[in-house]
Protein backbone atom coordinates (compact mmCIF):
# COMPACT_ATOMS: atom_id res chain seq x y z
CA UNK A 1 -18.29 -1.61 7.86
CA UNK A 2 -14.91 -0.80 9.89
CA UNK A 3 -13.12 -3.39 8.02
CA UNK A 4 -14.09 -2.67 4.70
CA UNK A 5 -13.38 1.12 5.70
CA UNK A 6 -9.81 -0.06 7.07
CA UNK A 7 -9.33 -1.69 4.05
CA UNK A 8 -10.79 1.30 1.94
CA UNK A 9 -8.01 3.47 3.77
CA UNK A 10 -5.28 0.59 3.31
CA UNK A 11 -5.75 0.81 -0.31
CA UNK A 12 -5.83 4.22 -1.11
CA UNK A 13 -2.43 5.08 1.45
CA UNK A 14 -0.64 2.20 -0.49
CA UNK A 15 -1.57 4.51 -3.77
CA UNK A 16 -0.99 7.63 -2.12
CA UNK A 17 3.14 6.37 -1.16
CA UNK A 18 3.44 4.93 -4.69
CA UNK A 19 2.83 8.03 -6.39
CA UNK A 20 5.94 9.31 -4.52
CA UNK A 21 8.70 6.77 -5.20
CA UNK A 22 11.56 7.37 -6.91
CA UNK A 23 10.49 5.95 -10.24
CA UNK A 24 8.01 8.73 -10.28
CA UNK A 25 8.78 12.31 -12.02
CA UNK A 26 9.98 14.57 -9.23
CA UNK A 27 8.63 17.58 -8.46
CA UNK A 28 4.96 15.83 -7.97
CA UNK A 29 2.54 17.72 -5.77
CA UNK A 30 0.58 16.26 -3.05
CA UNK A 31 -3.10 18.07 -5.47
CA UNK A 32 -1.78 15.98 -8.25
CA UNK A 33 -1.29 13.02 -6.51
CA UNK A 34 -4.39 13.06 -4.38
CA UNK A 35 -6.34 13.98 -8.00
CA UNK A 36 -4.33 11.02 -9.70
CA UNK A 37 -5.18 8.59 -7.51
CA UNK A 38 -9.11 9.11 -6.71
CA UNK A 39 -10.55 7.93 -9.87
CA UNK A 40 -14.25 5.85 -9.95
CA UNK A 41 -12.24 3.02 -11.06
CA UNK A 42 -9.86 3.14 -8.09
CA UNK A 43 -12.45 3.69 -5.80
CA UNK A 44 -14.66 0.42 -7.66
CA UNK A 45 -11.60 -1.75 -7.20
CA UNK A 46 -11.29 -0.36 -3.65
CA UNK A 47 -14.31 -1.58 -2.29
CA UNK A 48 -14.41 -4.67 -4.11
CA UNK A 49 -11.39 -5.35 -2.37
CA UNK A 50 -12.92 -3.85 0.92
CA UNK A 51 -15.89 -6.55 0.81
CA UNK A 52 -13.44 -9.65 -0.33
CA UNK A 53 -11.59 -8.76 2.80
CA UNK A 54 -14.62 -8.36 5.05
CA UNK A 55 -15.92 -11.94 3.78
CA UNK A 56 -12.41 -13.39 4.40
CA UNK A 57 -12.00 -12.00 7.46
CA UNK A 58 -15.86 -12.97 8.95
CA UNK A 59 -15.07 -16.76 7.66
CA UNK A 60 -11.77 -16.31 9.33
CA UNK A 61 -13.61 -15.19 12.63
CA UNK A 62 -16.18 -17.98 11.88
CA UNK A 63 -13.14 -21.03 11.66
CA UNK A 64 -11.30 -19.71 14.71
C-alpha cells in the first residue's frame, strides 16, 4: 500500500505543478487549483496507475 500511496502522491503533485506553469492564466489560486485537480476521474486514473505501478514494481522485486 506505500507504493501505490507514493504513487497516489506522485500523481497528484505532478497535477498540482502543472496547474501553475506559464501556459496557465495567471492569477490562479492555490483553492482553485487544489479544487481543479481532485476530480473522481483524476483520482480513478490515479489509482489505476497506483496498482500498475505496484504490480510492476513487485515483478520487478520478483526478477531481481
Amino acid at each position: 500500500m506505500v507504493e501505490v500511496g507514493f504513487i497516489v502522491f506522485l500523481f497528484y503533485s505532478n497535477l498540482l505543478m502543472g496547474e501553475f506553469t506559464q501556459t496557465n492564466a495567471q492569477g490562479k489560486s492555490l483553492a482553485f487549483a487544489i479544487k481543479d485537480i481532485f476530480t473522481s476521474t483524476n483520482f480513478a486514473i490515479a489509482i489505476f496507475s497506483g496498482f500498475i505501478g505496484y504490480v510492476v514494481f513487485e515483478y520487478l522485486r520478483k526478477r531481481v
